[in-house]
PDB file of N, CA and C in Angstrom:
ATOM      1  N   UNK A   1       0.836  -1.173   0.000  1.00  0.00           N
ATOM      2  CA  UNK A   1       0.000   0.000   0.000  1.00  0.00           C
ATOM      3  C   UNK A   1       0.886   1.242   0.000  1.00  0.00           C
ATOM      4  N   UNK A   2       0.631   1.953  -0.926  1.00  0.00           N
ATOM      5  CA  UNK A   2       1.331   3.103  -1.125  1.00  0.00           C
ATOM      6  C   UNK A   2       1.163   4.708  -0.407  1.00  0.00           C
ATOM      7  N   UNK A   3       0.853   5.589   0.347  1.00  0.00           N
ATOM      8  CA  UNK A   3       0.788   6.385   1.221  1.00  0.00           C
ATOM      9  C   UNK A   3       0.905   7.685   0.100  1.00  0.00           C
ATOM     10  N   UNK A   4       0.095   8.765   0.194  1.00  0.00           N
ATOM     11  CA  UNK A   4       0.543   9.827  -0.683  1.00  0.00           C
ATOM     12  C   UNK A   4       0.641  10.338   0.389  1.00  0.00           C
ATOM     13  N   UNK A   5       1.775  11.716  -0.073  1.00  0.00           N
ATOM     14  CA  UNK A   5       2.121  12.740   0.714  1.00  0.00           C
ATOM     15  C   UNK A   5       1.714  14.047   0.754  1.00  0.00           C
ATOM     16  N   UNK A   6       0.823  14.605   1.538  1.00  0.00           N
ATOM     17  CA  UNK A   6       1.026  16.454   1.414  1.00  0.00           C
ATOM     18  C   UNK A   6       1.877  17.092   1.255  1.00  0.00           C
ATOM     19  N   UNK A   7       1.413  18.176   0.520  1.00  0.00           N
ATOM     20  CA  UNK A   7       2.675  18.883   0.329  1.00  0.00           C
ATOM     21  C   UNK A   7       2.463  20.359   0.457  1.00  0.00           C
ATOM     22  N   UNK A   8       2.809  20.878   1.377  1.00  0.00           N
ATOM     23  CA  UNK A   8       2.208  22.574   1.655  1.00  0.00           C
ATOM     24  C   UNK A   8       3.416  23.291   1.184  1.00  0.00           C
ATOM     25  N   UNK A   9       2.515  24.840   0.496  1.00  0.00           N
ATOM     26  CA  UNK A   9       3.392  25.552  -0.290  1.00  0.00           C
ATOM     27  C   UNK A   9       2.659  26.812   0.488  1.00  0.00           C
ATOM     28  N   UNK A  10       3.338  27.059   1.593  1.00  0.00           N
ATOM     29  CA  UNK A  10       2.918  28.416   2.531  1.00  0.00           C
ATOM     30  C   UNK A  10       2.558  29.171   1.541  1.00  0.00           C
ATOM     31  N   UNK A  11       3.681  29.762   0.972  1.00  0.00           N
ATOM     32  CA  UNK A  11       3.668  31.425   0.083  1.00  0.00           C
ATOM     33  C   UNK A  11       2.613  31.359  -0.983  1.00  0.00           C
ATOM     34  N   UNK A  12       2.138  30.351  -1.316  1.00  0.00           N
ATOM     35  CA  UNK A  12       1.141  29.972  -2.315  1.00  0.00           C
ATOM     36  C   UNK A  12      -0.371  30.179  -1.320  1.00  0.00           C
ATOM     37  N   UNK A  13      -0.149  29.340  -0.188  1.00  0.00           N
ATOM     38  CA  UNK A  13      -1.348  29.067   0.285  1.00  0.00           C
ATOM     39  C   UNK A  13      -1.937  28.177   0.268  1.00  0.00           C
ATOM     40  N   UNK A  14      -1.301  26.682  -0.539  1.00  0.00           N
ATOM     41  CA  UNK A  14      -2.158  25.937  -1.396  1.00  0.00           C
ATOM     42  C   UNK A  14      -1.160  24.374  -0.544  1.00  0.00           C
ATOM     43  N   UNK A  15      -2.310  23.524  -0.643  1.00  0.00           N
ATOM     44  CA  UNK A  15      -1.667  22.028  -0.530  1.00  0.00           C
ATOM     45  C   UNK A  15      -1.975  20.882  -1.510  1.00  0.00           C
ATOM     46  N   UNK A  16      -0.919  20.214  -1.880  1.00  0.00           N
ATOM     47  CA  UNK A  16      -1.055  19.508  -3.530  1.00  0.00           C
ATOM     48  C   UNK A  16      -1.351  17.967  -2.589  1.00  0.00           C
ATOM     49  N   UNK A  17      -2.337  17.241  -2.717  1.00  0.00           N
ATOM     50  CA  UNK A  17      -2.295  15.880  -2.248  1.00  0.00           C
ATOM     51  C   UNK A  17      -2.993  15.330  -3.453  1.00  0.00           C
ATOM     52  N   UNK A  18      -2.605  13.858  -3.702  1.00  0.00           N
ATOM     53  CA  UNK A  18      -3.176  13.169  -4.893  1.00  0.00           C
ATOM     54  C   UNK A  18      -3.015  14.071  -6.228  1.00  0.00           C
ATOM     55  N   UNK A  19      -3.739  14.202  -6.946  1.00  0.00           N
ATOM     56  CA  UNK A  19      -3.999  14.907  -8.088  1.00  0.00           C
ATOM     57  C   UNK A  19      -4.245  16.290  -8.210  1.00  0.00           C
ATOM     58  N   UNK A  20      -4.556  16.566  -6.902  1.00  0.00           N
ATOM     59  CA  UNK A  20      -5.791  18.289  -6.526  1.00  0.00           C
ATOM     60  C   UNK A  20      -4.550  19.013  -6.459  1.00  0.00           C
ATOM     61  N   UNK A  21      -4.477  20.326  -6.256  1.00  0.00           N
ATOM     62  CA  UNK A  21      -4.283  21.210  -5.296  1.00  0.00           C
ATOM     63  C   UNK A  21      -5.279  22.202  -4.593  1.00  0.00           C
ATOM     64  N   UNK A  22      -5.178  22.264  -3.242  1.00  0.00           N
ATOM     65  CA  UNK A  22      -5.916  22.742  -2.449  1.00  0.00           C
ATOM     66  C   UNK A  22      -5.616  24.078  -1.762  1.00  0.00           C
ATOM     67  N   UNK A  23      -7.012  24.893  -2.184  1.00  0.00           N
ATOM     68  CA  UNK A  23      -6.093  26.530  -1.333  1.00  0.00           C
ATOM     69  C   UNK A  23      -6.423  25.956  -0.061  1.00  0.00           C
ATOM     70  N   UNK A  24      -5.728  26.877   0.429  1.00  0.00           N
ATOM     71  CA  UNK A  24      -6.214  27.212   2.079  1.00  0.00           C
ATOM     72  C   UNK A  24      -6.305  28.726   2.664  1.00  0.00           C
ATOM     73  N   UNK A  25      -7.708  28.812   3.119  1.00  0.00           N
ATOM     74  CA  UNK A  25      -7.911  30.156   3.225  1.00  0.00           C
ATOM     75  C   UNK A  25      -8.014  30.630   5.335  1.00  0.00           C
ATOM     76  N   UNK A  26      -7.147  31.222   5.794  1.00  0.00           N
ATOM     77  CA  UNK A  26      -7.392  31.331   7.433  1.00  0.00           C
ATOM     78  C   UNK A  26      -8.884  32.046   7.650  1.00  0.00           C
ATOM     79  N   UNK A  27      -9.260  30.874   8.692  1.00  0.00           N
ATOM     80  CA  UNK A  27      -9.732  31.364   9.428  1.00  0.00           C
ATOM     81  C   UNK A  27      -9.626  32.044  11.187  1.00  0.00           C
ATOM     82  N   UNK A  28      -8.732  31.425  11.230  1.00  0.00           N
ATOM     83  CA  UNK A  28      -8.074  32.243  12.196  1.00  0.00           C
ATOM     84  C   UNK A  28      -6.482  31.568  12.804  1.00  0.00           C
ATOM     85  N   UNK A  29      -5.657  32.084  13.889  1.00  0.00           N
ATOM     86  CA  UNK A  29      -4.327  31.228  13.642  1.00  0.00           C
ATOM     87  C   UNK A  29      -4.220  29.952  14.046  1.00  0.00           C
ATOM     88  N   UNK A  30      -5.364  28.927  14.368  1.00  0.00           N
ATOM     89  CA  UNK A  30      -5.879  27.818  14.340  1.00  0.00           C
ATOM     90  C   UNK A  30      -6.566  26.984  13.413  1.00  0.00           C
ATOM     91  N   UNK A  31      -6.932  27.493  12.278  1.00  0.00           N
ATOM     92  CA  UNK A  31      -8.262  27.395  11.554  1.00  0.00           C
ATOM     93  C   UNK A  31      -8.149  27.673  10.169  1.00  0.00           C
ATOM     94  N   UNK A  32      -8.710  26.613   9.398  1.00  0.00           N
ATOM     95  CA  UNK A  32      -8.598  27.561   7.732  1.00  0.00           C
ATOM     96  C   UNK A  32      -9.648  26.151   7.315  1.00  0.00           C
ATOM     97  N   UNK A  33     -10.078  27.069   6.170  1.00  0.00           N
ATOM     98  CA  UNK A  33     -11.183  26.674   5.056  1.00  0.00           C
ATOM     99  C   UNK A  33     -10.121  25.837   4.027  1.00  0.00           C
ATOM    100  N   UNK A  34     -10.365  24.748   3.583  1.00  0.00           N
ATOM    101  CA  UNK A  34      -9.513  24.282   2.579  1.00  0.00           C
ATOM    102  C   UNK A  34     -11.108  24.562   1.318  1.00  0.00           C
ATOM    103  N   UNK A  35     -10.096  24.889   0.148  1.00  0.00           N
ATOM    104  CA  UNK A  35     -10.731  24.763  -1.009  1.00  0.00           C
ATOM    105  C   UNK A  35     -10.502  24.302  -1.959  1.00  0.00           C
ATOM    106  N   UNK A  36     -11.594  23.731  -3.206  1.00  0.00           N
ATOM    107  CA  UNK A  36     -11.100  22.867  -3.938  1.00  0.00           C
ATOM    108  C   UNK A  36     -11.844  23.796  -5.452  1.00  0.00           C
ATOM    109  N   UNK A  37     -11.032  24.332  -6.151  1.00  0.00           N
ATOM    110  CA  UNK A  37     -11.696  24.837  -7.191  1.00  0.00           C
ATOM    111  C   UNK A  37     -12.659  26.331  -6.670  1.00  0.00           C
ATOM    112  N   UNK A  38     -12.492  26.895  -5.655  1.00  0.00           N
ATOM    113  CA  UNK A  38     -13.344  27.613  -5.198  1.00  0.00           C
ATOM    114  C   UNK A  38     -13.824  27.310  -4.070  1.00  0.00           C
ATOM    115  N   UNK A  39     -14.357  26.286  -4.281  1.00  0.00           N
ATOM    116  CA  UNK A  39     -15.346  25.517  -3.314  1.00  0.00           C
ATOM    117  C   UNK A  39     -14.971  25.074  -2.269  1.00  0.00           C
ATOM    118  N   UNK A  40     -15.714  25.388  -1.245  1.00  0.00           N
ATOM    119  CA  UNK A  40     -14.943  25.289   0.411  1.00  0.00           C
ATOM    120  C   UNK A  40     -15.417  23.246   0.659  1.00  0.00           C
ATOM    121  N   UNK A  41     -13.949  22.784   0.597  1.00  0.00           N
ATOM    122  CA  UNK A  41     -14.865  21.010   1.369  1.00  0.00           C
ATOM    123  C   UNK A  41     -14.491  20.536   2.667  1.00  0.00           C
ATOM    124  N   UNK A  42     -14.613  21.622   3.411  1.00  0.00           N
ATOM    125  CA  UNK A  42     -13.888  20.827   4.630  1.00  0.00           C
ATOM    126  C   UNK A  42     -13.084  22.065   5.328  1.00  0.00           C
ATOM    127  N   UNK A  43     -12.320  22.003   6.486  1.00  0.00           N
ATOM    128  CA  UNK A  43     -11.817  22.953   7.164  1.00  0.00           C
ATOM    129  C   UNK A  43     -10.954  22.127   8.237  1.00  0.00           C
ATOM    130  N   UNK A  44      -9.810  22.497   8.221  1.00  0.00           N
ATOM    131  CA  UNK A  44      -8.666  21.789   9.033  1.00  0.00           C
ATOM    132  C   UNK A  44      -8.374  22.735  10.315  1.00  0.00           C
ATOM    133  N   UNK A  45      -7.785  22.372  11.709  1.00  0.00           N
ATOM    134  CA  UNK A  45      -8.049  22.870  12.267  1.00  0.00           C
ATOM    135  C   UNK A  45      -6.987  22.274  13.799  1.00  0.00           C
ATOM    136  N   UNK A  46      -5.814  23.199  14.141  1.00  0.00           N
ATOM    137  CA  UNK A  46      -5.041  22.758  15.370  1.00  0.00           C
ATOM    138  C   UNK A  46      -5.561  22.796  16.557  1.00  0.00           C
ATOM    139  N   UNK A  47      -6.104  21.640  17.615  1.00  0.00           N
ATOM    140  CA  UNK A  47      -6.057  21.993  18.868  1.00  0.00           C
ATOM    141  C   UNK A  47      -6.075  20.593  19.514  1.00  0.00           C
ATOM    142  N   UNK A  48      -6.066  21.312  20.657  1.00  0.00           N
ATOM    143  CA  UNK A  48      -4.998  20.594  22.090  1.00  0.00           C
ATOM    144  C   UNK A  48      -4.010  19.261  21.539  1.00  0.00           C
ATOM    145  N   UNK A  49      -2.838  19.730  20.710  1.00  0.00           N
ATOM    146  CA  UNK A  49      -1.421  19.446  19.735  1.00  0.00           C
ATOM    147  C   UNK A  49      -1.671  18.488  18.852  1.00  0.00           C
ATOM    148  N   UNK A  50      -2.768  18.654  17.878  1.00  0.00           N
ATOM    149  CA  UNK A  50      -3.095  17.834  16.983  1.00  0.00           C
ATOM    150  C   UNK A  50      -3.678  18.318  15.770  1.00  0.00           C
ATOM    151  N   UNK A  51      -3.461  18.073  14.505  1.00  0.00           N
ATOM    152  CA  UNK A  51      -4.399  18.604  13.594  1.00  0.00           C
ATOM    153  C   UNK A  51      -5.390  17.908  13.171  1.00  0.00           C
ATOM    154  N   UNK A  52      -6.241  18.293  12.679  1.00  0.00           N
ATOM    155  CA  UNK A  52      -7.925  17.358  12.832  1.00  0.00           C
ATOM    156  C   UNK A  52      -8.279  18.375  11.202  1.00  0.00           C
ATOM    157  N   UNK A  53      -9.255  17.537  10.415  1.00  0.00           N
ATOM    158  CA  UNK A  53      -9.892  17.760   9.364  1.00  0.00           C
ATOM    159  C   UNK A  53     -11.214  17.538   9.668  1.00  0.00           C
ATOM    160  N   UNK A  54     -11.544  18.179   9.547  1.00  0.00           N
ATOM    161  CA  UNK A  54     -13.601  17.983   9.372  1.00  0.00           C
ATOM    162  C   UNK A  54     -13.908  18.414   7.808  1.00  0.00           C
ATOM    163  N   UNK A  55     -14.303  17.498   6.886  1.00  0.00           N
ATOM    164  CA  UNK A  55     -15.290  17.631   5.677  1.00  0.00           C
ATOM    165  C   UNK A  55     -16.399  18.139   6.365  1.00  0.00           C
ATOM    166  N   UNK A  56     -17.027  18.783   5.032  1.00  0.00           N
ATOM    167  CA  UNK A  56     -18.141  19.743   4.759  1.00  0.00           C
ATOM    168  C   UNK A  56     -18.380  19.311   3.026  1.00  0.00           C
ATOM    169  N   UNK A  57     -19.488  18.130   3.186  1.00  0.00           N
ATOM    170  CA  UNK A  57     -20.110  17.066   2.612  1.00  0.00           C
ATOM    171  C   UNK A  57     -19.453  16.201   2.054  1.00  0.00           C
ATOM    172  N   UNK A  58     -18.968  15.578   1.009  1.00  0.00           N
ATOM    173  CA  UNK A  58     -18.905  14.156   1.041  1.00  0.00           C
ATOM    174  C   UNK A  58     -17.870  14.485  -0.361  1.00  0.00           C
ATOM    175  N   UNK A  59     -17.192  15.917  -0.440  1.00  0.00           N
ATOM    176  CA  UNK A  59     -16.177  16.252  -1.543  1.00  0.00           C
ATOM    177  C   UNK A  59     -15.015  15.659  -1.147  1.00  0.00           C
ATOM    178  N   UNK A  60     -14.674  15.554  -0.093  1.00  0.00           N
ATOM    179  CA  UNK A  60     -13.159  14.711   0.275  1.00  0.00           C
ATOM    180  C   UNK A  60     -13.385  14.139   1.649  1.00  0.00           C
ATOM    181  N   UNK A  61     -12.927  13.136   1.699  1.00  0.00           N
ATOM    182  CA  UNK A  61     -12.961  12.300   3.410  1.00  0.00           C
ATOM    183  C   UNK A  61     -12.080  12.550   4.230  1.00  0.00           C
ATOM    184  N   UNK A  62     -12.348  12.339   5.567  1.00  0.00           N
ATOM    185  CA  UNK A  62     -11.695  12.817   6.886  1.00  0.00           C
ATOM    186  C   UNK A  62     -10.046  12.650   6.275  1.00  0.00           C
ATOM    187  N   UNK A  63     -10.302  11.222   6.673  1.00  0.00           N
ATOM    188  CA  UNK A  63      -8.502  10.738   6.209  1.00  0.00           C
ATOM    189  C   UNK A  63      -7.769  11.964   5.583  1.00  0.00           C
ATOM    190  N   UNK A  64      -8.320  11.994   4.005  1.00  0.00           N
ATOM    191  CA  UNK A  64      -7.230  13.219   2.744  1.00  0.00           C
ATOM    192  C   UNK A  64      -7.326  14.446   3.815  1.00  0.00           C
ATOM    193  N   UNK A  65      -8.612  15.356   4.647  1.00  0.00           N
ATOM    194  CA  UNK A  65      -8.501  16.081   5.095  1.00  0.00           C
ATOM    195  C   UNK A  65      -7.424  16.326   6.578  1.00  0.00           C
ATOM    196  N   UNK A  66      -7.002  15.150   6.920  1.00  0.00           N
ATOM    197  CA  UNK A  66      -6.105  14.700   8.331  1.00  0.00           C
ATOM    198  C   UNK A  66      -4.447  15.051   7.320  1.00  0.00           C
ATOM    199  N   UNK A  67      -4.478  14.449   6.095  1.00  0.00           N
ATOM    200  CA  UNK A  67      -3.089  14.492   5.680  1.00  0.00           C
ATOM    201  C   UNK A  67      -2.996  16.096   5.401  1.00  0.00           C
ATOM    202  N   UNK A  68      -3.636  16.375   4.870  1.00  0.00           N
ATOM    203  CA  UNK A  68      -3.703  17.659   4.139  1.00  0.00           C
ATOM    204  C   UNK A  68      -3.549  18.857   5.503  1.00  0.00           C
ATOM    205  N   UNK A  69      -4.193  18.768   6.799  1.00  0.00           N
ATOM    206  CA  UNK A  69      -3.674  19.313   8.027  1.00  0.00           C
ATOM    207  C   UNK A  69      -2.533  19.245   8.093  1.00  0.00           C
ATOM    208  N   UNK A  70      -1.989  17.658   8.554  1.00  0.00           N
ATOM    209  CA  UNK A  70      -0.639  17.888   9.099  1.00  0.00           C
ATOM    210  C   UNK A  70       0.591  18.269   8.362  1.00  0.00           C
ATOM    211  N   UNK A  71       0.323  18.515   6.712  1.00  0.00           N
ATOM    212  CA  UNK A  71       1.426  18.854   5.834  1.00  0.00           C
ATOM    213  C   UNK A  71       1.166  20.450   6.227  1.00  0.00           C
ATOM    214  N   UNK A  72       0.023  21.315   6.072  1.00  0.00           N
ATOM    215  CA  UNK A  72       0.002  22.295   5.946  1.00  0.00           C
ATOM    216  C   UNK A  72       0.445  22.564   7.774  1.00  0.00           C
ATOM    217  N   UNK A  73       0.165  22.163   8.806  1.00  0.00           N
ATOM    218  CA  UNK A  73       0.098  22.348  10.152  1.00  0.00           C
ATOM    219  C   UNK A  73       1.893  22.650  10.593  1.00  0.00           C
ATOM    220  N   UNK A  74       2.549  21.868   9.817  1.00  0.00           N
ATOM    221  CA  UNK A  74       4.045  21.072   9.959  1.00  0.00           C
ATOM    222  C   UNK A  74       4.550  22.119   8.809  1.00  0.00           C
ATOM    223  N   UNK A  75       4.185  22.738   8.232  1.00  0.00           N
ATOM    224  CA  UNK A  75       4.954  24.011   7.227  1.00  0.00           C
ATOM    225  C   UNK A  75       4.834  25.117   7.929  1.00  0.00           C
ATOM    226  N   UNK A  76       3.287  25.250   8.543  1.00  0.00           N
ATOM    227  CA  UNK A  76       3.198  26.526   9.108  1.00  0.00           C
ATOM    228  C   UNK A  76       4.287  26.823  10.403  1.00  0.00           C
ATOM    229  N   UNK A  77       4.295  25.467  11.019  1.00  0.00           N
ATOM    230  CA  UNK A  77       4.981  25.928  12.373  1.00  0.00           C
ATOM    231  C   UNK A  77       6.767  25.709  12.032  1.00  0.00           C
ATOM    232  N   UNK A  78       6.874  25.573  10.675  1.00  0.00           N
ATOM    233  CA  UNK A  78       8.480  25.335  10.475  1.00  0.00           C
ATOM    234  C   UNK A  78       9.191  26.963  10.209  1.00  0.00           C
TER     235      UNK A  78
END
């Protein structure tokens, strides 16, 4: 089984997983809207030392939204 990797590009804003790239828009210095084409699917989100993904309907699943945190979570705090 093969594992894809996130890949966060701060100065862009954006995280490339699988095929996509994904903006990411703050919502606050905990918090951001990921988007896909515009379209908000989900929102990633640091607390008590963990990053967590919550989808917002059924455009991408927890899992891609968990990788897609900790690449962008692990750039921000580098």
């Amino acid at each position: 089984m093969t594992i894809q990797a996130a890949v966060a590009d701060t100065s862009a804003k954006t995280v490339a997983f699988g095929d996509k790239t994904y903006a990411i828009q703050a919502l606050s210095d905990d918090s951001y809207t990921v988007l896909l084409a515009g379209i908000p699917v989900g929102r990633v989100v640091y607390s008590f030392g963990a990053a967590n993904g919550v989808p917002e309907g059924n455009a991408i699943s927890e899992d891609d939204l968990y990788a897609i945190a900790e690449a962008w979570f692990a750039a921000v705090d580098a």
